[in-house]
Protein backbone atom coordinates (compact mmCIF):
# COMPACT_ATOMS: atom_id res chain seq x y z
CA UNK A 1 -80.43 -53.99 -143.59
CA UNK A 2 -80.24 -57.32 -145.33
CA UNK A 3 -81.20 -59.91 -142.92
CA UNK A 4 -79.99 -63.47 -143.66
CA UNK A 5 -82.44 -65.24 -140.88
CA UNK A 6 -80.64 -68.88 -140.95
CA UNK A 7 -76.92 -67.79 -140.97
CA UNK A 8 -75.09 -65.86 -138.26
CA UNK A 9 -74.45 -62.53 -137.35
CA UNK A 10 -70.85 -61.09 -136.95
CA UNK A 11 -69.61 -57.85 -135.54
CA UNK A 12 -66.45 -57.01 -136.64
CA UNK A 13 -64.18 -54.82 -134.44
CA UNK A 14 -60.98 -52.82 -135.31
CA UNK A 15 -58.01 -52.43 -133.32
CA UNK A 16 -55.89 -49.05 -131.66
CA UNK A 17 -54.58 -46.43 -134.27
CA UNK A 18 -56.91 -48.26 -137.12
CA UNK A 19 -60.81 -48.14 -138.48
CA UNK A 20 -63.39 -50.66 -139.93
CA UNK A 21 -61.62 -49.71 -143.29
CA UNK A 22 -58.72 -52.94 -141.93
CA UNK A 23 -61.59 -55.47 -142.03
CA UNK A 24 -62.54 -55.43 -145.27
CA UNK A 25 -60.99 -58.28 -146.13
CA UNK A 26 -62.69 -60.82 -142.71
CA UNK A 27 -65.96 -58.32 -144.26
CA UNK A 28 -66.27 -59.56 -148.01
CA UNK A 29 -64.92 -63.44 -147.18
CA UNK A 30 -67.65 -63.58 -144.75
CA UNK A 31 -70.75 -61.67 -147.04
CA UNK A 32 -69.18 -64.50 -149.74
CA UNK A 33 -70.25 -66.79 -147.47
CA UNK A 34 -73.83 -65.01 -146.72
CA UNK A 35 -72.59 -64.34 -142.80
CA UNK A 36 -74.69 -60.68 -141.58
CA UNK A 37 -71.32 -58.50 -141.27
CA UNK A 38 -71.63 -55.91 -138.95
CA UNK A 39 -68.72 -53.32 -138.46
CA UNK A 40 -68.68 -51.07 -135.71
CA UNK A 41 -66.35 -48.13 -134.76
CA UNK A 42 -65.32 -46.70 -131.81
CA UNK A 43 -62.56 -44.20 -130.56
CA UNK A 44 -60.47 -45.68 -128.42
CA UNK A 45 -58.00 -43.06 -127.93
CA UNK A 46 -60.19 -39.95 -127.41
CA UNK A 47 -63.58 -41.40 -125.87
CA UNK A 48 -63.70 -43.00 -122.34
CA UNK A 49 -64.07 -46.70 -122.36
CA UNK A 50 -66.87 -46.77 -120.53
CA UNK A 51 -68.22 -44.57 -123.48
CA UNK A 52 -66.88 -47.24 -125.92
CA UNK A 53 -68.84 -49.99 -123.76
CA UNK A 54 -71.80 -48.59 -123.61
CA UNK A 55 -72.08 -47.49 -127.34
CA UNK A 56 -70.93 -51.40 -128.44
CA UNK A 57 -74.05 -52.41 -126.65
CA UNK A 58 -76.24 -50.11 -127.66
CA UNK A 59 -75.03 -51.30 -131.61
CA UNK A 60 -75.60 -55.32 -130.12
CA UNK A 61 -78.79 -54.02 -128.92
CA UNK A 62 -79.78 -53.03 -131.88
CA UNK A 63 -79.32 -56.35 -134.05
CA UNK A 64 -82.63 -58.42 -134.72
CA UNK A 65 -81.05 -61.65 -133.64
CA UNK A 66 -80.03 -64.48 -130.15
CA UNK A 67 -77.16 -65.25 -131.56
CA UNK A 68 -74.07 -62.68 -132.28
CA UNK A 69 -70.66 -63.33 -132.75
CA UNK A 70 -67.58 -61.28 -132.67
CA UNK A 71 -64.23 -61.26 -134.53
CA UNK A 72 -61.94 -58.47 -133.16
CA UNK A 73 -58.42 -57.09 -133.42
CA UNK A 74 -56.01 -56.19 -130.83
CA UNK A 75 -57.69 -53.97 -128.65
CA UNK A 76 -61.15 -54.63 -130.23
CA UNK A 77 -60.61 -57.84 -128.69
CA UNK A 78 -60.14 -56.15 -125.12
CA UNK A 79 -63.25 -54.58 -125.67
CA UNK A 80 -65.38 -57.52 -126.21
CA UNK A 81 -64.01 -59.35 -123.18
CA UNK A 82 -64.65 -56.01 -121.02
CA UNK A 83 -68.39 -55.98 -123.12
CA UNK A 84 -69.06 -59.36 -121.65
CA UNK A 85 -67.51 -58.98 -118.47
CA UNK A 86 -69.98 -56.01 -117.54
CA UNK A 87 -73.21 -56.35 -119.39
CA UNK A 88 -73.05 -60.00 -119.47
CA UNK A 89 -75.99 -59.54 -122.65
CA UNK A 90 -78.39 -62.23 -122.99
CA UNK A 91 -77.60 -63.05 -126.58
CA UNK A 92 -75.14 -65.88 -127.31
CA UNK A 93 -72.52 -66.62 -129.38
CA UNK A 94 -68.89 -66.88 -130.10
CA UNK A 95 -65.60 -64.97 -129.90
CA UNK A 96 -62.30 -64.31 -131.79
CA UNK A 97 -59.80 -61.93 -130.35
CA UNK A 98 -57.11 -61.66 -133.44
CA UNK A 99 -53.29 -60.43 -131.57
CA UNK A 100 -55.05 -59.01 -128.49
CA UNK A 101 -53.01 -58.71 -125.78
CA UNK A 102 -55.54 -60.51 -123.59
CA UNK A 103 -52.76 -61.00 -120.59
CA UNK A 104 -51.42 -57.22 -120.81
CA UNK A 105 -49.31 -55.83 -123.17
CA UNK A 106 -45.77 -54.94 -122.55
CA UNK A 107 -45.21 -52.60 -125.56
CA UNK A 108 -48.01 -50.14 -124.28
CA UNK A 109 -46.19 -50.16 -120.86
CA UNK A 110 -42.88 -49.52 -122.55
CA UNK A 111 -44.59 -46.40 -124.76
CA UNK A 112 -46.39 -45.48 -121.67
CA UNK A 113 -42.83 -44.31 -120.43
CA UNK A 114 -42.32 -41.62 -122.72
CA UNK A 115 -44.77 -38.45 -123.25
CA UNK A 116 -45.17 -39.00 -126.80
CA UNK A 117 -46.20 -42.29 -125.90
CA UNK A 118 -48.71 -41.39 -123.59
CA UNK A 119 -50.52 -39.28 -125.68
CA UNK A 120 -50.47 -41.55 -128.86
CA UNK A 121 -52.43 -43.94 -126.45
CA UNK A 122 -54.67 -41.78 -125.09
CA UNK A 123 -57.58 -43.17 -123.15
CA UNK A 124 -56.39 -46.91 -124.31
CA UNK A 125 -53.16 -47.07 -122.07
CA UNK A 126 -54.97 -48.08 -118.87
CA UNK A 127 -56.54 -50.62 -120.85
CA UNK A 128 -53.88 -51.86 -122.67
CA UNK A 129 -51.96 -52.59 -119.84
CA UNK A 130 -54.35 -54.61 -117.45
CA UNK A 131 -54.30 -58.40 -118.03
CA UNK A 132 -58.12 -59.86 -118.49
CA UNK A 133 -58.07 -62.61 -115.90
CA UNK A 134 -61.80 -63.93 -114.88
CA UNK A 135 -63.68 -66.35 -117.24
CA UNK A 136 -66.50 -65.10 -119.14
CA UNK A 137 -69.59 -67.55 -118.62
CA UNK A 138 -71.83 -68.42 -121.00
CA UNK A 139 -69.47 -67.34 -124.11
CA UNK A 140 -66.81 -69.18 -125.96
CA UNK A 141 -63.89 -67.27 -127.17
CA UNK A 142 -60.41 -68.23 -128.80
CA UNK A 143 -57.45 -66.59 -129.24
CA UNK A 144 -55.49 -66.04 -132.23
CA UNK A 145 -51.42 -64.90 -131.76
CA UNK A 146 -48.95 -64.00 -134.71
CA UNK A 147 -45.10 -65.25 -134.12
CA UNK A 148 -44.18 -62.85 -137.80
CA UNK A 149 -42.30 -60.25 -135.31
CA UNK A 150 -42.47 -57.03 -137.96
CA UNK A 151 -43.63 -54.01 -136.29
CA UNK A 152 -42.95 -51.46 -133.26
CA UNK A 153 -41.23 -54.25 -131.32
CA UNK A 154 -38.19 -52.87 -134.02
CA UNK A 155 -37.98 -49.50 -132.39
CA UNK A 156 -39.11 -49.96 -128.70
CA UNK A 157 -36.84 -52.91 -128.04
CA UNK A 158 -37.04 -56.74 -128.15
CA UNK A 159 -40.22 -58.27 -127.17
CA UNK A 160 -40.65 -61.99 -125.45
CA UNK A 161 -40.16 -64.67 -128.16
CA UNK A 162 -42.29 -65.41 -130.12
CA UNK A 163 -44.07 -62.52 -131.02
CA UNK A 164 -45.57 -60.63 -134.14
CA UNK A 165 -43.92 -57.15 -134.47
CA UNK A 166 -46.25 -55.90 -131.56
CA UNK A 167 -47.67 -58.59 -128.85
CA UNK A 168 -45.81 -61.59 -127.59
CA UNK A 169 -47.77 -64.88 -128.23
CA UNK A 170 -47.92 -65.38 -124.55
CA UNK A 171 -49.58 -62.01 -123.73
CA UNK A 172 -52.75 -63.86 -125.64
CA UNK A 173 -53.08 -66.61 -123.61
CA UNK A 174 -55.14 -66.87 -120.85
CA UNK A 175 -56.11 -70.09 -119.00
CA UNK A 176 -60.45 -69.32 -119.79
CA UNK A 177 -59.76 -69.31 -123.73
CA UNK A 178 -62.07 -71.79 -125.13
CA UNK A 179 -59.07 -72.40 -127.60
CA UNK A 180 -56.00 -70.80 -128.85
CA UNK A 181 -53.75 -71.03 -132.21
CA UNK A 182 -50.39 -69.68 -133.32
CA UNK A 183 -49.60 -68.34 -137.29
CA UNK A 184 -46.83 -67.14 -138.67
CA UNK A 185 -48.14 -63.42 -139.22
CA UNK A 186 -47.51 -59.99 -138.23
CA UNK A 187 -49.37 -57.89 -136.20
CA UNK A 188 -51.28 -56.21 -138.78
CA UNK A 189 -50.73 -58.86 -141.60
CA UNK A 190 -53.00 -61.26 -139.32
CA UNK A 191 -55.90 -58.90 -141.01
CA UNK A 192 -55.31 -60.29 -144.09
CA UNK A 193 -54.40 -64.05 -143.39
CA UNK A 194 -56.62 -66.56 -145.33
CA UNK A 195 -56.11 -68.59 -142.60
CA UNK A 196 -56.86 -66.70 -139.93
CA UNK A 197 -59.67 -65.60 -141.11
CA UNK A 198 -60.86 -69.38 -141.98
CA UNK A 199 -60.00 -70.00 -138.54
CA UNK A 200 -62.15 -67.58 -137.20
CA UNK A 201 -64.61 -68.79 -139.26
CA UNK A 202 -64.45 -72.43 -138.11
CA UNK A 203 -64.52 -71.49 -134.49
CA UNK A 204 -67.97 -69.88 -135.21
CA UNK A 205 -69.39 -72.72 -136.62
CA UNK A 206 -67.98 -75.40 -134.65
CA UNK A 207 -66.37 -73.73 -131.25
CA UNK A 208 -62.76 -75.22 -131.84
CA UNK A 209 -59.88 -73.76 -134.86
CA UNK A 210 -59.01 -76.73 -137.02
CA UNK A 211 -55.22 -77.68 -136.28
CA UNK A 212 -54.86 -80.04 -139.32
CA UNK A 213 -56.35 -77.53 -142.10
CA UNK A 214 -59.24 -74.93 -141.65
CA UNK A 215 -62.33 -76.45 -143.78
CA UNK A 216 -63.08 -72.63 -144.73
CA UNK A 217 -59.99 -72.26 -146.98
């Protein structure tokens, strides 16, 4: 492993239905910028979450360093706040949930109605659907919602306004964010969003997203 010893280190976490494959993009504008990028994978769908928990921590465990950070996608983000919640880990550091439906999310309830839903969700439809609502001590995280409403949303029904094709913009607010900022992309286009991912890099550094202009552009 290539250990940069003065910058950070940053796990990267996909979301439901997807693989560390979707990161590439947050992977090689952070290793431009000499970050230690780790991706980790999990199975949401087929393993337990408890499973999922405890092999995330075993993979923080295993990373030479205080300080980690995390930038995670949709239900990767669900999985960090759960991570904290439970092993409350003694190393410190930041986090980004990207379009994670931090407050619930009504489009797994409305799949959860139908059997084909069900078992696209697997072990994630529990999860999905249970709103995060305690503070997380010791960590700062920040939330980043999409209002570019291309996606499911098309054939399950309308969502609240705004949304981004999958989660409405208030489903990733909670009142504990450290801070929270609205784009104009999709659900899956937020993976690929210059400025979300300069965001995401500016909360690292500095604990706050930029609302004039990112300085990571």
């Amino acid at each position: 492993m290539d250990i940069k010893h003065n910058k950070p280190h940053i796990i990267l976490i996909h979301g439901l239905w997807m693989s560390p494959l979707f990161l590439l993009y947050y992977y090689r504008r952070l290793k431009n910028l000499n970050y230690n990028v780790h991706l980790f994978s999990y199975s949401p769908t087929m393993n337990s979450w408890d499973k999922n928990l405890r092999r995330l921590n075993a993979f923080i465990e295993n990373i030479p360093h205080q300080h980690v950070h995390f930038i995670a996608h949709s239900l990767g983000g669900l999985l960090i706040c759960d991570y904290l919640q439970k092993y409350t880990p003694d190393k410190k550091g930041r986090a980004i949930v990207l379009a994670s439906p931090i407050a619930g999310s009504s489009t797994a309830k409305r799949l959860s109605r139908y059997y084909l839903g069900r078992k696209l969700l697997g072990n994630a439809r529990e999860i999905l659907c249970k709103p995060r609502f305690s503070a997380i001590s010791n960590w700062e995280i920040a939330s980043i919602a999409g209002t570019w409403g291309l996606g499911i949303s098309r054939i399950l029904g309308k969502l609240p306004q705004p949304h981004d094709g999958a989660i409405s913009v208030s489903e990733t607010k909670r009142a504990w964010l450290t801070d929270h900022l609205v784009l104009p992309v999709s659900h899956s286009g937020i993976l690929i969003s210059s400025k979300a991912a300069s965001q995401s890099i500016n909360f690292i550094e500095h604990g706050t997203f930029h609302k004039d202009k990112p300085r990571y552009l």
